[in-house]
PDB file of N, CA and C in Angstrom:
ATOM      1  N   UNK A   1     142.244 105.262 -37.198  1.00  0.00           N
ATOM      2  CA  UNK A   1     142.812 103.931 -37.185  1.00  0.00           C
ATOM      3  C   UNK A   1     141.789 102.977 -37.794  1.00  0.00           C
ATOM      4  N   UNK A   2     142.170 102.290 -39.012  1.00  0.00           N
ATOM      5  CA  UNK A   2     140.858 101.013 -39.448  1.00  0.00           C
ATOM      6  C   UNK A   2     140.990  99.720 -38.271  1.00  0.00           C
ATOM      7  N   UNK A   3     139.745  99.757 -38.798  1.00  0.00           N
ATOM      8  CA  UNK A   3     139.399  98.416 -38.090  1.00  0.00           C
ATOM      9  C   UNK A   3     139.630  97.587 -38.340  1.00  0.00           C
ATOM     10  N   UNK A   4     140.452  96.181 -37.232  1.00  0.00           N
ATOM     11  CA  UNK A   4     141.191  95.208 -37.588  1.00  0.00           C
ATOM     12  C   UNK A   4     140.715  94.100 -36.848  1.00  0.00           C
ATOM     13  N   UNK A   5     140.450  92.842 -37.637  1.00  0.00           N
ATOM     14  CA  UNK A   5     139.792  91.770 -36.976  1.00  0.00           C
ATOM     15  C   UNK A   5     141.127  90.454 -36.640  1.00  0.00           C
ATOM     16  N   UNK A   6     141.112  89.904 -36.181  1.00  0.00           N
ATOM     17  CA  UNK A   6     142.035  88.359 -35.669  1.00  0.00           C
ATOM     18  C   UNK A   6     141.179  87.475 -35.307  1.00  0.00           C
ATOM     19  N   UNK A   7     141.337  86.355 -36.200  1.00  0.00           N
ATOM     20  CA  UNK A   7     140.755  85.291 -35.974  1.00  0.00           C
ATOM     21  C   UNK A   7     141.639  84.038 -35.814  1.00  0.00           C
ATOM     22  N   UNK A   8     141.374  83.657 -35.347  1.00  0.00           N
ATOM     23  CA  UNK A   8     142.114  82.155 -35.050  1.00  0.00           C
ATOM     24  C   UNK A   8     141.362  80.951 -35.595  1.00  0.00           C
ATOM     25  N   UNK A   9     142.282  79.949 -35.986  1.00  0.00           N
ATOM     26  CA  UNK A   9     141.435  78.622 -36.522  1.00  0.00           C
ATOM     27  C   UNK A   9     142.757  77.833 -36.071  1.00  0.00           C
ATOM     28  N   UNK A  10     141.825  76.483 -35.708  1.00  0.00           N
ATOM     29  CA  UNK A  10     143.160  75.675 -35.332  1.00  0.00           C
ATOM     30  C   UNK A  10     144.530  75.326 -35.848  1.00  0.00           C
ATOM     31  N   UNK A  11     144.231  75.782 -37.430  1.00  0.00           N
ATOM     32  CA  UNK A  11     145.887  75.841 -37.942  1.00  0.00           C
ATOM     33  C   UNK A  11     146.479  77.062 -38.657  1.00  0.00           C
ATOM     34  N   UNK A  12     145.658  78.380 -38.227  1.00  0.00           N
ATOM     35  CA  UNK A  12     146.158  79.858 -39.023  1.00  0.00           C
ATOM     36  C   UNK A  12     145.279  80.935 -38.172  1.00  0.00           C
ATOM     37  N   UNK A  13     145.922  81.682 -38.233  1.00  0.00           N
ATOM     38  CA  UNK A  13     145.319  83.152 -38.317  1.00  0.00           C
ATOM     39  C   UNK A  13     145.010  83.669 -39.324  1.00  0.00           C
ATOM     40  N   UNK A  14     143.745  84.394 -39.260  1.00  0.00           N
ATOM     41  CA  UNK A  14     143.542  85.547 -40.201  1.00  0.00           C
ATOM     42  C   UNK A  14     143.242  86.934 -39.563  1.00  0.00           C
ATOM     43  N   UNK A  15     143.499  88.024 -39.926  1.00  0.00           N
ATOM     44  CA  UNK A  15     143.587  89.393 -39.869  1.00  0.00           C
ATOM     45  C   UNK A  15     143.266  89.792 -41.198  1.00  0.00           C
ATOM     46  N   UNK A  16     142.447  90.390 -40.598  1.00  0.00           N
ATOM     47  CA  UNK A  16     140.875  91.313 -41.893  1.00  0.00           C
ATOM     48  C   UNK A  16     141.328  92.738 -41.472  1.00  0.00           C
ATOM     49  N   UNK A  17     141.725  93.587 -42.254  1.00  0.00           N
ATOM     50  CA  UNK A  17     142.051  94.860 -42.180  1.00  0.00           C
ATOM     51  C   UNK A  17     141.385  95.844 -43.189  1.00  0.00           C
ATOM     52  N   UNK A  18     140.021  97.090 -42.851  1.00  0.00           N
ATOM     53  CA  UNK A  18     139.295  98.098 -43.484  1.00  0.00           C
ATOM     54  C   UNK A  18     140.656  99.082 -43.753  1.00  0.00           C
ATOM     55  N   UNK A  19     140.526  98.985 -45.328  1.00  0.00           N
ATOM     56  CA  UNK A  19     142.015  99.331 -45.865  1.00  0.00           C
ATOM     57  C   UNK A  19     141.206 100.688 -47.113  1.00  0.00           C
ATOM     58  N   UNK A  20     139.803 101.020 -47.019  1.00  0.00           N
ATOM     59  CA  UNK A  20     139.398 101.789 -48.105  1.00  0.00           C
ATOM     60  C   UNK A  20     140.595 102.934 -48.703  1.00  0.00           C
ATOM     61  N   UNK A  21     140.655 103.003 -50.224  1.00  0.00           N
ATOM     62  CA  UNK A  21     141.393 103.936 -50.806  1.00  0.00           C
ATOM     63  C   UNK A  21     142.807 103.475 -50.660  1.00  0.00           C
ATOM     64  N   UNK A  22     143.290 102.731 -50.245  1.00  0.00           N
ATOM     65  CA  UNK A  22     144.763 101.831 -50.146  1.00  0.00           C
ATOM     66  C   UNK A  22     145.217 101.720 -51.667  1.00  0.00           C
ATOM     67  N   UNK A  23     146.093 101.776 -51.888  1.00  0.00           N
ATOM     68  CA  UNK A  23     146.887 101.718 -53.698  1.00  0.00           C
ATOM     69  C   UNK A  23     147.624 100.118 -53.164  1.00  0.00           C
ATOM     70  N   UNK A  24     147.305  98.998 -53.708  1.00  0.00           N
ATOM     71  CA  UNK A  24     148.411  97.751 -53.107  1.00  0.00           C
ATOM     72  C   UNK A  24     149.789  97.961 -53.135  1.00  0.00           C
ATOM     73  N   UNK A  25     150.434  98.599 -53.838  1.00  0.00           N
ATOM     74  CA  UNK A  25     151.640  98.885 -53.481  1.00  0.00           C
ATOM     75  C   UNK A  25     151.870  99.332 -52.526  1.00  0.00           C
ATOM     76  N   UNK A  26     150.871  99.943 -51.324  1.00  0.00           N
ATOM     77  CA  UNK A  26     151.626 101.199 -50.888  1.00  0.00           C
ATOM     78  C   UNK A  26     151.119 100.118 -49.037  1.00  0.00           C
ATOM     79  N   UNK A  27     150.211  99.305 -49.230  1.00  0.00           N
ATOM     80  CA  UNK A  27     150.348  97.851 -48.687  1.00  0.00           C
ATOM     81  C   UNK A  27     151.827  97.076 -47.890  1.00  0.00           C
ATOM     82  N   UNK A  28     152.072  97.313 -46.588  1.00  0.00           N
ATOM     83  CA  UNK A  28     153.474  96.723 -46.680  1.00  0.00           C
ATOM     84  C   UNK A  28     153.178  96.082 -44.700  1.00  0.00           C
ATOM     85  N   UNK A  29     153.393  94.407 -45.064  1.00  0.00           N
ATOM     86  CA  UNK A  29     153.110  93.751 -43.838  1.00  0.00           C
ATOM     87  C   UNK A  29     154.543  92.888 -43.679  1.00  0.00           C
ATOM     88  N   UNK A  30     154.703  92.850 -42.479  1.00  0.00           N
ATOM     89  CA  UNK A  30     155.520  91.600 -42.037  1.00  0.00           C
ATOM     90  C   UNK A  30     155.627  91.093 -40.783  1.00  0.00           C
ATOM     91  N   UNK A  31     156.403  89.732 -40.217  1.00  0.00           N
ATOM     92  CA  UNK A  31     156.168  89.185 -39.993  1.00  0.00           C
ATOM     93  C   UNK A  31     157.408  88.852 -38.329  1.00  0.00           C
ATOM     94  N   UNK A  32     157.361  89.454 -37.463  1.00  0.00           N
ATOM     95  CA  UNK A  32     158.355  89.041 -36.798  1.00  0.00           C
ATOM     96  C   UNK A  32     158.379  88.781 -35.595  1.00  0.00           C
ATOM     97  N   UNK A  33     158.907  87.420 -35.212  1.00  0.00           N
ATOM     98  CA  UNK A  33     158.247  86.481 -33.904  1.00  0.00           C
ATOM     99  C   UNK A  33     157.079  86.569 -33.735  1.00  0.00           C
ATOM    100  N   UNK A  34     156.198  87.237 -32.971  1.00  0.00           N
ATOM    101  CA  UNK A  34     154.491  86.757 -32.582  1.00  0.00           C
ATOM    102  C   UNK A  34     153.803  88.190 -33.424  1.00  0.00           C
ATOM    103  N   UNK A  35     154.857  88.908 -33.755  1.00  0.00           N
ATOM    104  CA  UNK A  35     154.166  90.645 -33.775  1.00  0.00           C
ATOM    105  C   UNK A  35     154.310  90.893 -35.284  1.00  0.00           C
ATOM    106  N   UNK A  36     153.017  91.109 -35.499  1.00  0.00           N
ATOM    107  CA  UNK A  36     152.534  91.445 -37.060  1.00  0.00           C
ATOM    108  C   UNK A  36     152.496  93.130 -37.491  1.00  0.00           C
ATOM    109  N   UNK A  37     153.515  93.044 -38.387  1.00  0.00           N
ATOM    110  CA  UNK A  37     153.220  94.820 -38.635  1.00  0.00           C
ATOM    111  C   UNK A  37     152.608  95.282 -40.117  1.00  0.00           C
ATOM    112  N   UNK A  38     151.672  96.277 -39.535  1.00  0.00           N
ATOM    113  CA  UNK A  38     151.052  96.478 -40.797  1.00  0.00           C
ATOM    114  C   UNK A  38     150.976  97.737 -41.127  1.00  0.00           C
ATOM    115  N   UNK A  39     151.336  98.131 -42.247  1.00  0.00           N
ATOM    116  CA  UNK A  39     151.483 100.062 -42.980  1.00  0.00           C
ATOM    117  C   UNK A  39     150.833 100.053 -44.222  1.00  0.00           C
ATOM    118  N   UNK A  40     150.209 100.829 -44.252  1.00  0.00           N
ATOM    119  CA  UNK A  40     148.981 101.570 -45.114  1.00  0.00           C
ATOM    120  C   UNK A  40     149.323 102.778 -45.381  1.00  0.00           C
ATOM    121  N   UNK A  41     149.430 103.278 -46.514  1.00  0.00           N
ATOM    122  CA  UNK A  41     149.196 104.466 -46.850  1.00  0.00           C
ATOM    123  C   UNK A  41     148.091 105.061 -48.051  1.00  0.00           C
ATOM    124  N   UNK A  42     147.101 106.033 -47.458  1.00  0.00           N
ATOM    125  CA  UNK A  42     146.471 105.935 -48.322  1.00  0.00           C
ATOM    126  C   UNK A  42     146.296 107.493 -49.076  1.00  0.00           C
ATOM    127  N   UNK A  43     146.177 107.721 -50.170  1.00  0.00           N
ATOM    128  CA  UNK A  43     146.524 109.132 -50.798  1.00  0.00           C
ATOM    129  C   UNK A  43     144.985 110.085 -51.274  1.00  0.00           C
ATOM    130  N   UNK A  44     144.748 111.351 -51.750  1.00  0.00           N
ATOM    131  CA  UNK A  44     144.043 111.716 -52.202  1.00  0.00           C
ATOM    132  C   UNK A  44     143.975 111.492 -53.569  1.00  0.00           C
ATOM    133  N   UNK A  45     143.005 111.442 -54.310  1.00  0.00           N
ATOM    134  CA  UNK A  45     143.000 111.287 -55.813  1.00  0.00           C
ATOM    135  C   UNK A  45     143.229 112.200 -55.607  1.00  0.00           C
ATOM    136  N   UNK A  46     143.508 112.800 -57.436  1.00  0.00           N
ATOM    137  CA  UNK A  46     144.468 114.213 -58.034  1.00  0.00           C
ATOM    138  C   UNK A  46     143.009 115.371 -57.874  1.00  0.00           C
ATOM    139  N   UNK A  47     141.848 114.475 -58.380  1.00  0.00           N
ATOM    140  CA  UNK A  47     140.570 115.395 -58.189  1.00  0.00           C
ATOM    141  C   UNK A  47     140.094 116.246 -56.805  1.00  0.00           C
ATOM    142  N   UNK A  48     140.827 115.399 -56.092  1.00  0.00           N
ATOM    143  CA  UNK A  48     140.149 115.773 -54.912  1.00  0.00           C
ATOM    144  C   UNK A  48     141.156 116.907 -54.450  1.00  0.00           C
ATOM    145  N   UNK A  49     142.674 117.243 -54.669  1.00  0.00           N
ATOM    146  CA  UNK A  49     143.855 118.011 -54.079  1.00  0.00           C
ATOM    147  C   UNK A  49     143.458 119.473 -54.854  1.00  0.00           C
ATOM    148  N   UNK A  50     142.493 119.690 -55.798  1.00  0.00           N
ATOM    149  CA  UNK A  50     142.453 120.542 -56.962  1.00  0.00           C
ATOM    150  C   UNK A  50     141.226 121.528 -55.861  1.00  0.00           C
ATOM    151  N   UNK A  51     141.791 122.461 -54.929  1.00  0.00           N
ATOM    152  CA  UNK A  51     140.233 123.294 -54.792  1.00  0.00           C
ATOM    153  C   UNK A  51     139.610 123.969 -55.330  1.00  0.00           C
ATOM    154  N   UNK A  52     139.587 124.180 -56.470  1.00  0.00           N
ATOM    155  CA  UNK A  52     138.963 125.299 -57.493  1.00  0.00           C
ATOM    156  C   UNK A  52     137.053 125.142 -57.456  1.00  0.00           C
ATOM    157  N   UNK A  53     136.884 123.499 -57.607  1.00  0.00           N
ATOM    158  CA  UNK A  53     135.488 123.738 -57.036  1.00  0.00           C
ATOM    159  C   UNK A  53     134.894 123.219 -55.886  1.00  0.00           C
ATOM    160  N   UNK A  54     135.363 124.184 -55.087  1.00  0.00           N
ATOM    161  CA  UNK A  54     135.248 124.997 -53.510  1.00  0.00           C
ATOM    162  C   UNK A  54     135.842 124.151 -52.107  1.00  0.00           C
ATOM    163  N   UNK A  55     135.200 124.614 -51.297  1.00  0.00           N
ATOM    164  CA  UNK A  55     136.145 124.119 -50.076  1.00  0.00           C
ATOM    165  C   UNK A  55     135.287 122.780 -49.538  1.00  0.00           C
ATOM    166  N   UNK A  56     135.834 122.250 -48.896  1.00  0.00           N
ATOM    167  CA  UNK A  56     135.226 120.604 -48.262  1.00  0.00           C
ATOM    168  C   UNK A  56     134.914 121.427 -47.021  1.00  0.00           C
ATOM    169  N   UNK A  57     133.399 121.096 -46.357  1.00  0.00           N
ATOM    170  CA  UNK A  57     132.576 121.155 -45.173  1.00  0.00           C
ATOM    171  C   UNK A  57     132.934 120.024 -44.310  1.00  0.00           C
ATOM    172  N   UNK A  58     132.958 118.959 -44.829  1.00  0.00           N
ATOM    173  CA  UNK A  58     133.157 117.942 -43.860  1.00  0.00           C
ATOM    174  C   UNK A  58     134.273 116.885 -44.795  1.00  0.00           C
ATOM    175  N   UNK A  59     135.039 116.915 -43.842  1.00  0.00           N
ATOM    176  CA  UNK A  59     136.687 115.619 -44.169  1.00  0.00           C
ATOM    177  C   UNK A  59     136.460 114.721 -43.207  1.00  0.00           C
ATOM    178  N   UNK A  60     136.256 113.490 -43.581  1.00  0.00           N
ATOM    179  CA  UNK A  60     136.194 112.430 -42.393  1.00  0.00           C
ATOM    180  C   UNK A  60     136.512 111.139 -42.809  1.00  0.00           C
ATOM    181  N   UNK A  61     137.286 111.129 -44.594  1.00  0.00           N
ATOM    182  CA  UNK A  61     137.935 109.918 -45.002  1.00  0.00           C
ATOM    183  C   UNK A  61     139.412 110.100 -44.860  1.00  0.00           C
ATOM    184  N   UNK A  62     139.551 109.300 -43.717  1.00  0.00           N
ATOM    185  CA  UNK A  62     141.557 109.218 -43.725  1.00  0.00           C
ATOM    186  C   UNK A  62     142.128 109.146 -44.683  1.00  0.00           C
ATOM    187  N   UNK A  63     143.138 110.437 -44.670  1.00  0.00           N
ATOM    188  CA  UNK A  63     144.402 109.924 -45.857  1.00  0.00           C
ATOM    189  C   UNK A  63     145.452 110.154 -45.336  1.00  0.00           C
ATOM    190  N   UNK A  64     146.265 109.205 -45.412  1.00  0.00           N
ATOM    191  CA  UNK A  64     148.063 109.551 -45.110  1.00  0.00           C
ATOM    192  C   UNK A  64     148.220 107.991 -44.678  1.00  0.00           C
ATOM    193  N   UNK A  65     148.904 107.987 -43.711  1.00  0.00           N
ATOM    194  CA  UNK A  65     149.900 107.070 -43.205  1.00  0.00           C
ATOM    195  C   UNK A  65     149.235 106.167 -42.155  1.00  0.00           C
ATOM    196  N   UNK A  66     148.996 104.945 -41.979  1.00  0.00           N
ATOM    197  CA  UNK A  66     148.909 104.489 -40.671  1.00  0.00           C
ATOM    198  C   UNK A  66     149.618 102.912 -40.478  1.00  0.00           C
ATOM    199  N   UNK A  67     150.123 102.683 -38.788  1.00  0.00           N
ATOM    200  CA  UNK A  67     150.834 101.622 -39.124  1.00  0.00           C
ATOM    201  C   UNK A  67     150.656 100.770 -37.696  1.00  0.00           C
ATOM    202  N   UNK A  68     150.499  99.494 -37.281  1.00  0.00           N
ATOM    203  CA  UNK A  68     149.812  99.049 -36.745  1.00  0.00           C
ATOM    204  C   UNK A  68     150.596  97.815 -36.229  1.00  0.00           C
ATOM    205  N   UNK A  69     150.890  97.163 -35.560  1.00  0.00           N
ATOM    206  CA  UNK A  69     151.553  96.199 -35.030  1.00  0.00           C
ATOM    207  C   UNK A  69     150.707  95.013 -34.128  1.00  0.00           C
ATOM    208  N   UNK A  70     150.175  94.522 -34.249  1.00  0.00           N
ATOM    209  CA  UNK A  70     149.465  93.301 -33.453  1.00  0.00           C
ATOM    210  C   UNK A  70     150.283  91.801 -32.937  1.00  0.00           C
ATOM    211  N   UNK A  71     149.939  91.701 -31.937  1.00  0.00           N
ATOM    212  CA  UNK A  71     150.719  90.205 -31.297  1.00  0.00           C
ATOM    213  C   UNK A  71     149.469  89.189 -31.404  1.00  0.00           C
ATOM    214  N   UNK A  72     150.585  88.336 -32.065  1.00  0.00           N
ATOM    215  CA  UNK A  72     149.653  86.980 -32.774  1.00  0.00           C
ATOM    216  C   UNK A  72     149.612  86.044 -30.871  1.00  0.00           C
ATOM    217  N   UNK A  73     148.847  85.483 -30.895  1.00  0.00           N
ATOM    218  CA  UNK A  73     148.982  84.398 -30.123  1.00  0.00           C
ATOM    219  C   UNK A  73     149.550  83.215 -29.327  1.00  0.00           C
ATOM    220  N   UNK A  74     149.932  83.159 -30.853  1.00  0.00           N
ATOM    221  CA  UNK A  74     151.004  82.209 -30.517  1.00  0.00           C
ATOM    222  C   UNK A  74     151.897  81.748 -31.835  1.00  0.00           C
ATOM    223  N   UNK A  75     153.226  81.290 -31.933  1.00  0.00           N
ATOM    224  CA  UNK A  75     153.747  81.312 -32.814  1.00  0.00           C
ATOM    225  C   UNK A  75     153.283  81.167 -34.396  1.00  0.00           C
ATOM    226  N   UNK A  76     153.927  81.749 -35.087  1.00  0.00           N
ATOM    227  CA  UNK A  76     153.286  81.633 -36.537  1.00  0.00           C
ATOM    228  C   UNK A  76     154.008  81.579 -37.527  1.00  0.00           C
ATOM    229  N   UNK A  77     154.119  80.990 -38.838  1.00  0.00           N
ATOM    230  CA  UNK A  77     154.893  80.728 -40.354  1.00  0.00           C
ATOM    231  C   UNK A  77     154.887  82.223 -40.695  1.00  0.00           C
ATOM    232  N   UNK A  78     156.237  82.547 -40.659  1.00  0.00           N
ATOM    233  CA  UNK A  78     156.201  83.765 -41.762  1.00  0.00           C
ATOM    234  C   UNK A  78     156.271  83.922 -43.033  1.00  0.00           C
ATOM    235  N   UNK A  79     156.666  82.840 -43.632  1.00  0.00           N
ATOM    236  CA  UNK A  79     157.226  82.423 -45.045  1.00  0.00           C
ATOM    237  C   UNK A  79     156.104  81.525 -45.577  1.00  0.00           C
ATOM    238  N   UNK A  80     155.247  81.259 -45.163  1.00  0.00           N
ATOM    239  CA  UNK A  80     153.945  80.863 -45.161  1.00  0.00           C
ATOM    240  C   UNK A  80     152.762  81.839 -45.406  1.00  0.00           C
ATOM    241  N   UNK A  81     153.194  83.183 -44.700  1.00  0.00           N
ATOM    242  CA  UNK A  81     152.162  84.490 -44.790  1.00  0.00           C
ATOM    243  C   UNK A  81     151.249  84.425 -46.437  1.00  0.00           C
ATOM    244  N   UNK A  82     150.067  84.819 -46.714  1.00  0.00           N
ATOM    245  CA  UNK A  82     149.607  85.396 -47.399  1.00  0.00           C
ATOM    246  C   UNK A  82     148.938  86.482 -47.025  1.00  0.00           C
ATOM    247  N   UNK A  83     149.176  87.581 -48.531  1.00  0.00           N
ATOM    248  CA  UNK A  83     147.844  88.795 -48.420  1.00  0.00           C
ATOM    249  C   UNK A  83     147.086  88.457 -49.793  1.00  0.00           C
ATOM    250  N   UNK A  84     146.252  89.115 -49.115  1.00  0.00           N
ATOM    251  CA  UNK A  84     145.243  89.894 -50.218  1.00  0.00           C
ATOM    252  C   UNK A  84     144.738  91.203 -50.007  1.00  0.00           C
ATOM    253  N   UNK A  85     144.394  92.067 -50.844  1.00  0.00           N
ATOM    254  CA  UNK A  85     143.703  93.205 -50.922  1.00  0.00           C
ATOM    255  C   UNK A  85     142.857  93.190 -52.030  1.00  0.00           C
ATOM    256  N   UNK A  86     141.169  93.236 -51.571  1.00  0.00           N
ATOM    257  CA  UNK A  86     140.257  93.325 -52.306  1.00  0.00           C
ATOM    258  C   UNK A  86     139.325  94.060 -52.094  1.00  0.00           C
ATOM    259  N   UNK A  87     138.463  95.064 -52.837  1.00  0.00           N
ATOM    260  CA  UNK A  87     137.490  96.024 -52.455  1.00  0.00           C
ATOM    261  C   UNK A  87     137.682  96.571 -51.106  1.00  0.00           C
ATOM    262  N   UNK A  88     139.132  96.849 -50.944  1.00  0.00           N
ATOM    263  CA  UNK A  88     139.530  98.066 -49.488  1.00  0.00           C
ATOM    264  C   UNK A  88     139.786  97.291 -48.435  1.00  0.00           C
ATOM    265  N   UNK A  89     139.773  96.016 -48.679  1.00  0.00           N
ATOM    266  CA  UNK A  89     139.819  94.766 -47.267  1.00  0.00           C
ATOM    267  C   UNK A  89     141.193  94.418 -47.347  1.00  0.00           C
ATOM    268  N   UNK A  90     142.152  94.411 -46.910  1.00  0.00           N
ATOM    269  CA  UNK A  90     143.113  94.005 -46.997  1.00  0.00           C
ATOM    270  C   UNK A  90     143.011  91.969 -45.550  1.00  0.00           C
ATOM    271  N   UNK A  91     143.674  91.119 -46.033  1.00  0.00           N
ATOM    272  CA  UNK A  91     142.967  89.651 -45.383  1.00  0.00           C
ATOM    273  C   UNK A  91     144.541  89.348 -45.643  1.00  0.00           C
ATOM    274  N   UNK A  92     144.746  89.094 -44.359  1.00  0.00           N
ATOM    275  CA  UNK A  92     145.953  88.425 -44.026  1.00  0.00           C
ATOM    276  C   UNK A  92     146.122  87.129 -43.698  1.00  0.00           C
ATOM    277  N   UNK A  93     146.746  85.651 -43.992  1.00  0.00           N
ATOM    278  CA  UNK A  93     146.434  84.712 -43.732  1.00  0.00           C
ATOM    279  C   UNK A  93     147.596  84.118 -43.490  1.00  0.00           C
ATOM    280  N   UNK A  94     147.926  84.008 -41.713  1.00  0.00           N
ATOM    281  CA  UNK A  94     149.406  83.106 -41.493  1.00  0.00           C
ATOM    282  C   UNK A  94     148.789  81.715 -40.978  1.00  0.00           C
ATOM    283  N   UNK A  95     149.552  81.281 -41.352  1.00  0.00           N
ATOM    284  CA  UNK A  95     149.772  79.446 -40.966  1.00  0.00           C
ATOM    285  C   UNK A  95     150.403  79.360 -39.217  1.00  0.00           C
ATOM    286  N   UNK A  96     149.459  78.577 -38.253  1.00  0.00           N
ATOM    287  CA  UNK A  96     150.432  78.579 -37.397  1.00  0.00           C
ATOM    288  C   UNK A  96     152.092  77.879 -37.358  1.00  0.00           C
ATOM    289  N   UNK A  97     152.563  78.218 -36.565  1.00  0.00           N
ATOM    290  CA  UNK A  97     154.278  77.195 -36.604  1.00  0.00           C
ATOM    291  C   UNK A  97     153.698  76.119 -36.145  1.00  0.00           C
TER     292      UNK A  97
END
């Protein structure tokens, strides 16, 4: 599960989400009454699915699916929401209502 931060400021939330290896498309948040949902999927490069040169000793970078739901505080703009995804950070930024 990445690690997910919530911050509050007197007129928004932000949610900082460790999103390494994430494709932005594959990025999918929304927004409904207090509860924020968030899905990640993250894939192997093509290099890495190829075992020909040899087997992996140690796997300890998540890949696949994960999906995450957090309760905001207190009411919040959904239509207001912004993302971003930058260098694996995915930064969520709602406006309170």
């Amino acid at each position: 599960m990445p690690d997910v931060d919530l911050q509050e400021k007197p007129d928004l939330y932000i949610v900082t989400v460790n999103a390494p290896g994430a494709d932005e498309s594959s990025i999918e948040v929304k927004l409904e009454d207090r509860i924020l949902h968030i899905s990640i999927k993250t894939e192997q490069a093509k290099d890495e699915t190829d075992d020909k040169n040899g087997q992996y000793r140690y796997r300890e970078r998540f890949v696949g699916q994960f999906q995450r739901a957090l309760t905001l505080p207190g009411p919040a703009n959904a239509a207001k929401m912004k993302t971003e995804y930058h260098k694996g950070v995915l930064t969520i930024t709602i406006p309170k209502a």
